[in-house]
N, C-alpha and C. Protein backbone atom coordinates (compact mmCIF):
# COMPACT_ATOMS: atom_id res chain seq x y z
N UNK A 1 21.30 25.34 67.27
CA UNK A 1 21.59 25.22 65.84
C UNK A 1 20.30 24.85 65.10
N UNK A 2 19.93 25.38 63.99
CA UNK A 2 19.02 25.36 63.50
C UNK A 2 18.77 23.89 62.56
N UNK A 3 18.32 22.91 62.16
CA UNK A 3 17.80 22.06 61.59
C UNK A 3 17.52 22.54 60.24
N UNK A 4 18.03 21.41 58.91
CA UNK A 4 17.51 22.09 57.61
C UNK A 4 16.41 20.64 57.47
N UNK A 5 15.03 20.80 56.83
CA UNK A 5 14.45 19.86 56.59
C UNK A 5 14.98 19.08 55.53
N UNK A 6 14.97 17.85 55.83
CA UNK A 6 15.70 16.29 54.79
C UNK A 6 15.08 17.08 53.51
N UNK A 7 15.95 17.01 52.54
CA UNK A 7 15.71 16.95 50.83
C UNK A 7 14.70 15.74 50.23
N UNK A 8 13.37 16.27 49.71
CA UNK A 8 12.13 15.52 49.77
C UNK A 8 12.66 15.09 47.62
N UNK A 9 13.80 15.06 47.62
CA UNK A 9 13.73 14.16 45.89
C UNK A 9 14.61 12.87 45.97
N UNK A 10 14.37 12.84 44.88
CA UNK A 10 15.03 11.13 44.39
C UNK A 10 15.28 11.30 43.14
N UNK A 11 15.53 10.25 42.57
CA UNK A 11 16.15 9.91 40.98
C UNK A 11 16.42 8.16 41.09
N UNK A 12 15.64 7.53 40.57
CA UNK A 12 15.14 6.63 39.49
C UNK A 12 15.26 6.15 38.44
N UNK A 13 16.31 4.62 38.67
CA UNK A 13 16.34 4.30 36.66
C UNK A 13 15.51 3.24 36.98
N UNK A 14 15.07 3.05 35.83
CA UNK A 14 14.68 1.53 35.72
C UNK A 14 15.05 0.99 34.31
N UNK A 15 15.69 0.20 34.44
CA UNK A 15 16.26 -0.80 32.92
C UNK A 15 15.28 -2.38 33.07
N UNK A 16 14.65 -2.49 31.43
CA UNK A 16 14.17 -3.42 31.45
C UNK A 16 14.99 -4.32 29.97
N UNK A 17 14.53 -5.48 29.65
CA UNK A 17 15.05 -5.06 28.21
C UNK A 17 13.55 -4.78 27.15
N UNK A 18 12.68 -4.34 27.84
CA UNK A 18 11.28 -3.65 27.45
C UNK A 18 11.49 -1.94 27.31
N UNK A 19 12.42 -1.50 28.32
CA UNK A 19 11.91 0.02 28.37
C UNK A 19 13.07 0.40 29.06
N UNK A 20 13.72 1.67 29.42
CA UNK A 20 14.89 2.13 29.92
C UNK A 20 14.01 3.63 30.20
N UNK A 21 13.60 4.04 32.01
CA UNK A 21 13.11 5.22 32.56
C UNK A 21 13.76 5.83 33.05
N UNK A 22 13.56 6.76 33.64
CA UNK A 22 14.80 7.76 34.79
C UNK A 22 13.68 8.37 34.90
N UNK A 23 13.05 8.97 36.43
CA UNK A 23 12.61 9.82 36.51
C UNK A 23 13.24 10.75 37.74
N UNK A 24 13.34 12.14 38.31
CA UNK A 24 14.06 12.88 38.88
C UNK A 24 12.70 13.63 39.59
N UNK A 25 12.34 13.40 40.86
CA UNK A 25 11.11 13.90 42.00
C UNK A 25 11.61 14.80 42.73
N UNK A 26 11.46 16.02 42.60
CA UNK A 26 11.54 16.90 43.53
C UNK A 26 9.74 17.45 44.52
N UNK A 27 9.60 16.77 45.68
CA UNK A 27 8.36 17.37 45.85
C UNK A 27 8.01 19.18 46.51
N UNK A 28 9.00 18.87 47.00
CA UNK A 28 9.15 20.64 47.24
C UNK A 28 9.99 22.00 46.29
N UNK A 29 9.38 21.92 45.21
CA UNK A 29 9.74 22.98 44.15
C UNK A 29 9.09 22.53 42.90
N UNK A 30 8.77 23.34 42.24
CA UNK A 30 8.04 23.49 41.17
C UNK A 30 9.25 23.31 39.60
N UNK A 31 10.14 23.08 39.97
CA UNK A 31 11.12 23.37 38.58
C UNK A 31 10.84 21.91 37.76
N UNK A 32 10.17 22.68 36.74
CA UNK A 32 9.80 22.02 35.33
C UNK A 32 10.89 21.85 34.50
N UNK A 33 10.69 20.46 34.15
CA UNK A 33 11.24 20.15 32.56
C UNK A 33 10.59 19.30 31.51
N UNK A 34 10.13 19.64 30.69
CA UNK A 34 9.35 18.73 29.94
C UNK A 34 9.67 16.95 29.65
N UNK A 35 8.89 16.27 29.87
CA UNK A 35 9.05 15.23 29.60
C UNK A 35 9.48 14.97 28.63
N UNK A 36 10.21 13.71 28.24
CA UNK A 36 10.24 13.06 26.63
C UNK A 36 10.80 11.55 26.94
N UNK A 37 9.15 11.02 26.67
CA UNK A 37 9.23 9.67 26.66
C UNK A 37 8.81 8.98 25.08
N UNK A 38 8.93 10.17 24.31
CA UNK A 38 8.80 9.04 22.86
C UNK A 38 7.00 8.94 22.66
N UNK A 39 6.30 8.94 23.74
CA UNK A 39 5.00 8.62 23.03
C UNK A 39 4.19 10.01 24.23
N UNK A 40 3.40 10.63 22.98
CA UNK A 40 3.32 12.35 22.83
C UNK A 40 2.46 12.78 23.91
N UNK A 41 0.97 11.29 23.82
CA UNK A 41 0.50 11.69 25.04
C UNK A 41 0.56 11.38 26.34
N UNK A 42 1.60 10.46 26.89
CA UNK A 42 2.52 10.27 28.07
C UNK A 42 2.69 11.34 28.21
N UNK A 43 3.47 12.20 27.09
CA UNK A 43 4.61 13.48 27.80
C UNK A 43 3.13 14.27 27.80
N UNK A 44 2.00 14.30 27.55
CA UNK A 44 1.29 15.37 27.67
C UNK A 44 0.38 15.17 28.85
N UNK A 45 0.42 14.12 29.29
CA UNK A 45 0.02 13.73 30.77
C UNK A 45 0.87 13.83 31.91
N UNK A 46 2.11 13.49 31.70
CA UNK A 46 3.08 13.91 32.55
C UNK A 46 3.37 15.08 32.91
N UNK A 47 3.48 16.11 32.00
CA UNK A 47 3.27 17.35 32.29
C UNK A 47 1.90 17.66 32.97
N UNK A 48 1.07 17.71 32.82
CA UNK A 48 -0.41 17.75 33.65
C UNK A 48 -0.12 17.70 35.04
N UNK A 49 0.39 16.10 35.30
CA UNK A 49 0.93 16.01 36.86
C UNK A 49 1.51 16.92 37.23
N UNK A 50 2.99 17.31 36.88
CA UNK A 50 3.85 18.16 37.33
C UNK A 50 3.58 19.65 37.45
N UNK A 51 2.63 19.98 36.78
CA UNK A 51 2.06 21.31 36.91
C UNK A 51 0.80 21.33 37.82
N UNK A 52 -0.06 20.48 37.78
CA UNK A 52 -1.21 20.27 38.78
C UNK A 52 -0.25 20.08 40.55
N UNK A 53 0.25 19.27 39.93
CA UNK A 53 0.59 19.07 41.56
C UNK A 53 1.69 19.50 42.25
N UNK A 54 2.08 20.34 41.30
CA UNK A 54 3.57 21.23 41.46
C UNK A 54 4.55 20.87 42.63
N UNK A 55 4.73 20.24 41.32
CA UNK A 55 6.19 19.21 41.94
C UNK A 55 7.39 19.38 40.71
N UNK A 56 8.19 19.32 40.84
CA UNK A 56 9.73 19.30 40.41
C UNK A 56 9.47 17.38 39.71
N UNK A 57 9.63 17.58 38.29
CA UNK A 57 9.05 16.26 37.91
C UNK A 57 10.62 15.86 36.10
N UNK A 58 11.25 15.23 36.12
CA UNK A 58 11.45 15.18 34.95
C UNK A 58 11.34 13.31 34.66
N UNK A 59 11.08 13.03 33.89
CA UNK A 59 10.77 11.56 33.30
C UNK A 59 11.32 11.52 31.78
N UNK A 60 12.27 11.21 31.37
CA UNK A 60 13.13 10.36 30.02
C UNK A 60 12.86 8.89 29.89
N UNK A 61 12.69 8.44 29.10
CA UNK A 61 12.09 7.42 28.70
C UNK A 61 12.06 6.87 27.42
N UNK A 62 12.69 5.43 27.08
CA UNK A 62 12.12 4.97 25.92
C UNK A 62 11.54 3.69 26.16
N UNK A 63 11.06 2.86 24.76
CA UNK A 63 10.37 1.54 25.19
C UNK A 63 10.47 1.55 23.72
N UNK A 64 9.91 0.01 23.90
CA UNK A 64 9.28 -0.63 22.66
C UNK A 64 7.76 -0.07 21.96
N UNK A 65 7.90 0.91 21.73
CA UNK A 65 6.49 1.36 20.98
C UNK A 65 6.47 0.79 19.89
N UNK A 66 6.92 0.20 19.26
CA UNK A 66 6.94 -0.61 17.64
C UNK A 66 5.99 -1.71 18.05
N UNK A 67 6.17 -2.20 19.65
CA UNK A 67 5.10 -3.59 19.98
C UNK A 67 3.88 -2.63 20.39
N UNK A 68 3.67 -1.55 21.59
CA UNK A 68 2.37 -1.07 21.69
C UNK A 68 3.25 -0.24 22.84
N UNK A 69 1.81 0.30 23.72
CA UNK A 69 2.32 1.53 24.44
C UNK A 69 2.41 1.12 26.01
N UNK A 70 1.90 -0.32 25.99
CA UNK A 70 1.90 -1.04 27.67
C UNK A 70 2.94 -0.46 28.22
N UNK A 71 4.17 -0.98 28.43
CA UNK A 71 5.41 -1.59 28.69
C UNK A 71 5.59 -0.13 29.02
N UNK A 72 6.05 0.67 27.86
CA UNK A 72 6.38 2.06 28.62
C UNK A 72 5.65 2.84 29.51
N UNK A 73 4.30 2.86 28.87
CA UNK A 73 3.26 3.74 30.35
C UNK A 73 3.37 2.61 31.63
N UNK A 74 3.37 1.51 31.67
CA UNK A 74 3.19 0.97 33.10
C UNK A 74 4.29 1.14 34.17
N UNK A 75 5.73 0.95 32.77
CA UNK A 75 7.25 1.11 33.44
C UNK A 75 7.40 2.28 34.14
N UNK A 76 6.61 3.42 33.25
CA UNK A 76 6.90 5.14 34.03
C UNK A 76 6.30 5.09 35.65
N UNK A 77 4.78 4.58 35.02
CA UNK A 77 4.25 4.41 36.82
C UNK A 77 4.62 3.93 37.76
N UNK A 78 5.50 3.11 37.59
CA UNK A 78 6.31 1.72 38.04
C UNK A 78 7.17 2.53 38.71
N UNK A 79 8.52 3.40 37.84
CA UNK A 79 9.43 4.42 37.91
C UNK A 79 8.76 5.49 38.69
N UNK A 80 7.91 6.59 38.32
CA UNK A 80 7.71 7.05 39.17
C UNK A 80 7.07 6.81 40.78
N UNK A 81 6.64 5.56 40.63
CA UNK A 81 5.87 5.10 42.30
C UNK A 81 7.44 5.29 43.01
N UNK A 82 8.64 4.59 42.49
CA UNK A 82 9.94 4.28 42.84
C UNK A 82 10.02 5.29 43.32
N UNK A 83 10.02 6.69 42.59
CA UNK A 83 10.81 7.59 42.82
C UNK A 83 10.21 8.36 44.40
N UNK A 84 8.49 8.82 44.01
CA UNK A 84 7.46 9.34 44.73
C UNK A 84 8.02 8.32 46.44
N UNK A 85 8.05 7.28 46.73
CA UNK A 85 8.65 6.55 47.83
C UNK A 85 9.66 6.71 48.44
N UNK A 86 10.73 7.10 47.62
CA UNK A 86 11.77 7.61 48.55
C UNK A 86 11.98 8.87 48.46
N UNK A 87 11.32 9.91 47.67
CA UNK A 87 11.03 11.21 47.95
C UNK A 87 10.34 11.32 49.07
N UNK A 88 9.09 10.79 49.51
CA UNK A 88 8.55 10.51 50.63
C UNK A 88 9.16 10.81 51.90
N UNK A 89 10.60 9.45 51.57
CA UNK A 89 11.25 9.05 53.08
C UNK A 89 10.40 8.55 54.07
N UNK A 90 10.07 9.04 55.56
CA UNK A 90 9.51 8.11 56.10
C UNK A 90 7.54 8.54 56.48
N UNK A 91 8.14 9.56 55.69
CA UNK A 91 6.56 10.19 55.65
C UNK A 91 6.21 11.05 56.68
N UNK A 92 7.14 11.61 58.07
CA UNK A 92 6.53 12.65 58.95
C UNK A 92 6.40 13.65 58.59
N UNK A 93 5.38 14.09 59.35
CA UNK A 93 4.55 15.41 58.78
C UNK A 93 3.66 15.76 57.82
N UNK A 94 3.75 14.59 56.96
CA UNK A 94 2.86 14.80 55.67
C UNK A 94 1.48 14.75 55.75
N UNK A 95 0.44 15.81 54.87
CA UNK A 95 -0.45 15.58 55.80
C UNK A 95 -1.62 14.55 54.83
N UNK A 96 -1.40 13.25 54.54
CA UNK A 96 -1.28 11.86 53.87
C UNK A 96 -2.19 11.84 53.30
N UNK A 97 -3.37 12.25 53.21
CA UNK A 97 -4.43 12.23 52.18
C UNK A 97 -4.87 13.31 51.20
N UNK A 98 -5.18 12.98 50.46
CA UNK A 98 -5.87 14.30 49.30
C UNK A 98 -7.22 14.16 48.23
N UNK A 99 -7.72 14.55 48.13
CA UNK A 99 -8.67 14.26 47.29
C UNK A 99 -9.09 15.60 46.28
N UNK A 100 -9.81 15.28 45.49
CA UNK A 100 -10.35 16.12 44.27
C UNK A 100 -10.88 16.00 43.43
N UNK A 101 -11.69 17.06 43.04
CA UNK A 101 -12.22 16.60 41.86
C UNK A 101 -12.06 17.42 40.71
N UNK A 102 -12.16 16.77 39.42
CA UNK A 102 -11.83 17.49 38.15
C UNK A 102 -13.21 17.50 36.98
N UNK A 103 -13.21 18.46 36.26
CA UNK A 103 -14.20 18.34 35.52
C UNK A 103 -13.13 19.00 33.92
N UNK A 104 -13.80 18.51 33.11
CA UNK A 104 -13.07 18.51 31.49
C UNK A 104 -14.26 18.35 30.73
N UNK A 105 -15.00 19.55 30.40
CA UNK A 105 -16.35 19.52 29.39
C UNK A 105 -17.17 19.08 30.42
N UNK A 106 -17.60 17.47 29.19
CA UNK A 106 -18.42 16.84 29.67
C UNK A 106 -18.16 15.90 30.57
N UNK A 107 -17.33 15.86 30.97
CA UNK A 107 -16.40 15.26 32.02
C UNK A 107 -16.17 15.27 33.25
N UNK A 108 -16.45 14.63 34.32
CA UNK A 108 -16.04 14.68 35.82
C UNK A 108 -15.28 13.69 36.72
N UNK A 109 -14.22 13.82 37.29
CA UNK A 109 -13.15 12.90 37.85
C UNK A 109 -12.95 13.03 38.89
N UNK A 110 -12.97 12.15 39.46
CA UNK A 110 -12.77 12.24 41.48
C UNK A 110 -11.93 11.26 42.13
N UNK A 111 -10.80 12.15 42.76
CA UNK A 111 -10.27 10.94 42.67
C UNK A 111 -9.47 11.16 44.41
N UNK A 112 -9.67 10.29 45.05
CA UNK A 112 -8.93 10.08 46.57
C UNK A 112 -8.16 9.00 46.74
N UNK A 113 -6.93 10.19 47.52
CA UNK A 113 -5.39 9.13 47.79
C UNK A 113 -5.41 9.07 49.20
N UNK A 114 -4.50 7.68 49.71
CA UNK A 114 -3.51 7.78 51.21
C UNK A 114 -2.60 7.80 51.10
N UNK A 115 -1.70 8.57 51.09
CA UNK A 115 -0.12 7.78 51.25
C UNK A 115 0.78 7.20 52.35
N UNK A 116 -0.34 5.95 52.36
CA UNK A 116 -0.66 5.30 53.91
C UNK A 116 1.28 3.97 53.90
N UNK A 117 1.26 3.93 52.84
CA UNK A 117 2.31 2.78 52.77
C UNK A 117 2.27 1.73 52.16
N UNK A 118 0.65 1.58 51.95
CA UNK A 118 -0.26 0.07 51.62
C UNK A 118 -0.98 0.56 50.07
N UNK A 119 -0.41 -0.25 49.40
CA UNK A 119 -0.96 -0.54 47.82
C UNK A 119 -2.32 -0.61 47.63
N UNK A 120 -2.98 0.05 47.19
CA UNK A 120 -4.13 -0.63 46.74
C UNK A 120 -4.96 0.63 45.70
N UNK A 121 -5.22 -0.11 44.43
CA UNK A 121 -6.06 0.99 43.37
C UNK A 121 -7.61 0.41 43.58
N UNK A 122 -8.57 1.17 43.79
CA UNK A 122 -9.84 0.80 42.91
C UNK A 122 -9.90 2.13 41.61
N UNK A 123 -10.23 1.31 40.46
CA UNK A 123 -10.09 2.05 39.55
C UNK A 123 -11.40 1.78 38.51
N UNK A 124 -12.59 2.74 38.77
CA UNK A 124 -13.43 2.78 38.41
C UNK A 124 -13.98 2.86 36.58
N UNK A 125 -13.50 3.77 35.79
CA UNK A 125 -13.40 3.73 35.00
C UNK A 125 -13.55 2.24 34.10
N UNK A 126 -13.27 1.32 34.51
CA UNK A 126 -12.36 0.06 33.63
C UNK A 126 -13.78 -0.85 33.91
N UNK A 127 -14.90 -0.54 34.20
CA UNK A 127 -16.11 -1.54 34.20
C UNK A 127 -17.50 -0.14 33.31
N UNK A 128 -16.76 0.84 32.98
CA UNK A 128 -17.56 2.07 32.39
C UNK A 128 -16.95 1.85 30.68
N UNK A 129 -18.14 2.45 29.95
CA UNK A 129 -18.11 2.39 28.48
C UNK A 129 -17.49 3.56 28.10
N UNK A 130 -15.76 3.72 28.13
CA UNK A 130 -15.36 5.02 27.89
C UNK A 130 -14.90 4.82 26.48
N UNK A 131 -14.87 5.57 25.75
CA UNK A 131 -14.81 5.97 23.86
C UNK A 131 -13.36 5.94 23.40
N UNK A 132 -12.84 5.42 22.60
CA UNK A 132 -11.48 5.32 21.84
C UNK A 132 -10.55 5.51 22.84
N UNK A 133 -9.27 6.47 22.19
CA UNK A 133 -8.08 6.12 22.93
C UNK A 133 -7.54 7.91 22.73
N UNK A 134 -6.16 7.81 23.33
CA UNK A 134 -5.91 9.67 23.06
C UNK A 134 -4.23 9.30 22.35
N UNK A 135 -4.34 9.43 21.39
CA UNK A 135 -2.99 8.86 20.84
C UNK A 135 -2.14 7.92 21.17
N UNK A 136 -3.25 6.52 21.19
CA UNK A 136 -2.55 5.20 21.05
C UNK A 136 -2.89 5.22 23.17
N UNK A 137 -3.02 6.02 23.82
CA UNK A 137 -3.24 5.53 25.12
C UNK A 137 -4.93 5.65 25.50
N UNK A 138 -5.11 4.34 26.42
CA UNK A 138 -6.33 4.25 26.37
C UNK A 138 -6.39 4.31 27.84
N UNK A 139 -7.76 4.45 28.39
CA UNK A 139 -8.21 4.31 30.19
C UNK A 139 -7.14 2.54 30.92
N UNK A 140 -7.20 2.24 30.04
CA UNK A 140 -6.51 0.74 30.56
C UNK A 140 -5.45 0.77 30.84
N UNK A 141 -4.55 0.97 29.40
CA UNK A 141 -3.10 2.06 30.09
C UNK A 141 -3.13 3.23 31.18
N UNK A 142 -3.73 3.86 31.38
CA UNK A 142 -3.59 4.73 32.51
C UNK A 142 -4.26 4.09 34.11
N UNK A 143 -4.67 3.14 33.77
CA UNK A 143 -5.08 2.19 35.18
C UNK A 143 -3.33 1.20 35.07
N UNK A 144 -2.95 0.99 34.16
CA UNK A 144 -1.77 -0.01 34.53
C UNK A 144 -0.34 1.10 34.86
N UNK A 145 -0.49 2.39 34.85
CA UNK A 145 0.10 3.57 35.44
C UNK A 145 0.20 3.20 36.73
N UNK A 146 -1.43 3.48 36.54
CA UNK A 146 -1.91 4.19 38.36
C UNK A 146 -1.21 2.80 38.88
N UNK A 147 -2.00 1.59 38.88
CA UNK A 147 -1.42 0.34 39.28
C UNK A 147 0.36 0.19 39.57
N UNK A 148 1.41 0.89 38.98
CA UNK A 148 2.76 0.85 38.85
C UNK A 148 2.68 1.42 40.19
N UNK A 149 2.49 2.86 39.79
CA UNK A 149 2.78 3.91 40.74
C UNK A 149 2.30 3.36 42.29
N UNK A 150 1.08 2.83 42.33
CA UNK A 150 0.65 2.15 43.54
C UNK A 150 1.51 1.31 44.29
N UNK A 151 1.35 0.52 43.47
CA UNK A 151 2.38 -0.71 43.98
C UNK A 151 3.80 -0.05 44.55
N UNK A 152 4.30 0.20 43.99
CA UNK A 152 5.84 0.76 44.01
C UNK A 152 5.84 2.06 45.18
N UNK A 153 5.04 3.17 45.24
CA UNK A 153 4.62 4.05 46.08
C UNK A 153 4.15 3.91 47.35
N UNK A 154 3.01 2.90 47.64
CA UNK A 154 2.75 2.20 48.60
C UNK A 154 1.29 3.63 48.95
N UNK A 155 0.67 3.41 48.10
CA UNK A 155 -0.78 4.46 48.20
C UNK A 155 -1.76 3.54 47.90
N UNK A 156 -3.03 4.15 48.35
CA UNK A 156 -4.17 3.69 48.21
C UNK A 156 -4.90 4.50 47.79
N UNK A 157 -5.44 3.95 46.16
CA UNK A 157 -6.17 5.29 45.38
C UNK A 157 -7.21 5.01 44.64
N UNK A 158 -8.47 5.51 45.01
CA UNK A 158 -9.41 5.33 44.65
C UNK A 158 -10.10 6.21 43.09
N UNK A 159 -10.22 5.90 41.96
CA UNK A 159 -10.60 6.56 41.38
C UNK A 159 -11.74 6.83 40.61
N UNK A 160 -12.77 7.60 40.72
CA UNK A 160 -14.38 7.24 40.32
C UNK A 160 -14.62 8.77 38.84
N UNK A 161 -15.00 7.83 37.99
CA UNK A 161 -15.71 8.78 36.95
C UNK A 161 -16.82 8.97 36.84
N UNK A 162 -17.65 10.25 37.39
CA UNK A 162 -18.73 10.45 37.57
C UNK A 162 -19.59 10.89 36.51
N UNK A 163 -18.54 11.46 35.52
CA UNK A 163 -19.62 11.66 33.83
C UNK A 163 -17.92 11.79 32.49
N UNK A 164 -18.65 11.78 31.50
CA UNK A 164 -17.80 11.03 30.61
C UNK A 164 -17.74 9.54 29.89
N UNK A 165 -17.12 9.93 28.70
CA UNK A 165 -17.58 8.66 28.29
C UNK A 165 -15.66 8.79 27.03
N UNK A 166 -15.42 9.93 26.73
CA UNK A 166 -14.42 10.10 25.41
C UNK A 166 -13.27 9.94 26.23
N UNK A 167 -12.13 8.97 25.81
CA UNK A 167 -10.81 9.00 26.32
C UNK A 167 -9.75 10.03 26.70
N UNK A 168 -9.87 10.83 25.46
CA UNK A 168 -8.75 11.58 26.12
C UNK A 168 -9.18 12.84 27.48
N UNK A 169 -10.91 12.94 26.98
CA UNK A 169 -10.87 13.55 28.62
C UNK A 169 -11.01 13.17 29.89
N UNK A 170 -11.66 11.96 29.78
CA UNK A 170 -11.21 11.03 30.86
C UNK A 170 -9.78 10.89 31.65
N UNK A 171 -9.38 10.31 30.52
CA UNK A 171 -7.87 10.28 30.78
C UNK A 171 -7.31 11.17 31.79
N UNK A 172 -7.40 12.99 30.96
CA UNK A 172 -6.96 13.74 31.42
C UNK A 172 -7.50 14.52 32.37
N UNK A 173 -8.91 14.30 32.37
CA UNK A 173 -9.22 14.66 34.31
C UNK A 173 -8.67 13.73 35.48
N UNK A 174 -8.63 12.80 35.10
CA UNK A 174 -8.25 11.73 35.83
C UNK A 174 -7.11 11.82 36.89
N UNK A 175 -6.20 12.36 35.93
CA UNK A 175 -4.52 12.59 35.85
C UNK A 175 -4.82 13.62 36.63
N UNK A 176 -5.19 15.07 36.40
CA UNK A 176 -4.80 16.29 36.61
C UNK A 176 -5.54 16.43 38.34
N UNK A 177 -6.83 15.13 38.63
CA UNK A 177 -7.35 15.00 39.65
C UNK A 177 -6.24 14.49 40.38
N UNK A 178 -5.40 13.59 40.43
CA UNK A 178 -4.79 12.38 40.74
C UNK A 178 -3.70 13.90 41.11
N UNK A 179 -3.34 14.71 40.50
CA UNK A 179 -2.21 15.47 40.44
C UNK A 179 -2.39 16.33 41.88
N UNK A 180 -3.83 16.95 42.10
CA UNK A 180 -3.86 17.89 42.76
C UNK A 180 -4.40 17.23 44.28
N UNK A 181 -4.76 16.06 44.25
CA UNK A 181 -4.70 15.32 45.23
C UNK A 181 -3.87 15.06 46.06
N UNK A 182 -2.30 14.49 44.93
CA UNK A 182 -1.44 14.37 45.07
C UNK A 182 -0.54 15.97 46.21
N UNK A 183 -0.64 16.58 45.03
CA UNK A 183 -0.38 18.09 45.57
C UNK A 183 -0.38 18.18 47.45
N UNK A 184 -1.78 17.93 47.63
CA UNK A 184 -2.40 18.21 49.06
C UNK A 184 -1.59 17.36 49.84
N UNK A 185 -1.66 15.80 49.52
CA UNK A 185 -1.47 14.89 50.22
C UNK A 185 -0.18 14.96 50.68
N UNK A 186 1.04 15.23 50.03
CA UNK A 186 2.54 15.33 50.12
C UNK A 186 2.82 16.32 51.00
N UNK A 187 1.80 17.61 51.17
CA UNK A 187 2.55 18.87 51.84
C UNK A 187 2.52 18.11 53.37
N UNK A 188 3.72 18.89 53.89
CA UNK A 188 4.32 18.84 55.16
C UNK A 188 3.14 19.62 56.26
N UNK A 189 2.19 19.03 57.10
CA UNK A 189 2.02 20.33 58.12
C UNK A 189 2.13 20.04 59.62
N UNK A 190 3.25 19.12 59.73
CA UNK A 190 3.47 19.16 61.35
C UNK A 190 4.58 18.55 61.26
N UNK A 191 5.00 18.22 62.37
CA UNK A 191 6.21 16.97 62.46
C UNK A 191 6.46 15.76 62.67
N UNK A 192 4.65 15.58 63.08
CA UNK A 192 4.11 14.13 63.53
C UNK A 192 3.74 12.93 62.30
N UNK A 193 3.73 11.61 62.55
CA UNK A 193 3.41 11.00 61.48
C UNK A 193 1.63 11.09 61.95
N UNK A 194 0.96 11.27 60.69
CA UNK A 194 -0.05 11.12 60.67
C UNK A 194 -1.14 9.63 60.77
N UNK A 195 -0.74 8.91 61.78
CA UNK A 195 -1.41 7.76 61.94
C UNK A 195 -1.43 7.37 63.29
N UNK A 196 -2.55 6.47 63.80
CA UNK A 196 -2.52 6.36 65.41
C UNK A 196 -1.70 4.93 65.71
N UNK A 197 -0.99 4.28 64.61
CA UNK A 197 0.21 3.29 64.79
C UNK A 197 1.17 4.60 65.37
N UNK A 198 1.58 5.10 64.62
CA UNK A 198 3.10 5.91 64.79
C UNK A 198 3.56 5.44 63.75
N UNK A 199 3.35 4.79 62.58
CA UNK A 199 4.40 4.48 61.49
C UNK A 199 3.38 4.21 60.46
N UNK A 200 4.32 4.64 59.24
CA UNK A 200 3.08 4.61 57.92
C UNK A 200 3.90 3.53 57.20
């Protein structure tokens, strides 16, 4: 009898009385739905991911944007690390690392993952002189993303900006690096766990 491989999605609420998320992870299929989390360039980063790293991605979302844009971008990362973890499951076969790099103009982003089990961001950017913000989101918010997603995901992600200085392309190499990294790291190519423990 033939074996069907485990269903690699999830679905995700998170209720705060800050923010109310849902996000829905499919890692094996590409079926898009546009985001709508209320603040324009979230949903325009979110989409980035889901198309870079073609994955089955939807994220609904509101927050307190009347106080600022923390709370909701950190909650999504937060939400999606949730989701990305038990889409995961126990991680065999995956082949756990990815890396990449992105360039945007004047811009270059490099960015390497594990999806070892174990938390940990270095996030380069945040000691660099990068320029304004991209509609109310700045490099800081997108490090307290990455930081959600980490934590909650259980990855280790290193991220280095090698030229650039303006936010929103920063930002968005960053992301679309982080995406296609992502991409690599998730695909399936054996049946073995990839570590010389036996467990990730």
């Amino acid at each position: 009898m033939t074996q069907t491989a485990p269903s690699r999605t999830a679905t995700v609420r998170r209720t705060t009385s800050e923010t109310d998320v849902t996000v829905t992870l499919d890692l094996d299929s590409a079926a898009y739905e546009p985001p709508a989390t209320g603040h324009g360039f979230l949903d325009h980063m979110l989409d980035a991911l889901a198309r870079h790293a073609r994955i089955g991605l939807s994220v609904r979302a509101q927050g307190d944007l009347y106080i600022e844009a923390h709370h909701l971008i950190e909650d999504t990362g937060i939400t999606l690390g949730q989701a990305l973890s038990q889409a995961l499951g126990d991680r065999r076969g995956i082949e756990r690392y990815g890396s990449a790099f992105v360039p945007m103009d004047e811009t270059l982003a490099h960015v390497v993952l594990d999806l070892s089990g174990r938390a940990h961001l270095a996030f380069e950017p945040e000691r660099l002189d990068v320029w304004g913000d991209a509609g109310g989101m700045t490099h800081y918010h997108l490090r307290e993303f990455l930081r959600g997603l980490c934590n909650h995901a259980g990855v280790t992600l290193h991220v280095r900006l090698l030229a650039g200085r303006e936010a929103h392309h920063v930002i968005e190499a960053i992301v679309k690096a982080f995406a296609r990294a992502l991409r690599d790291a998730v695909r399936v190519t054996s049946g073995e766990l990839a570590s010389t423990k036996g467990v990730l």
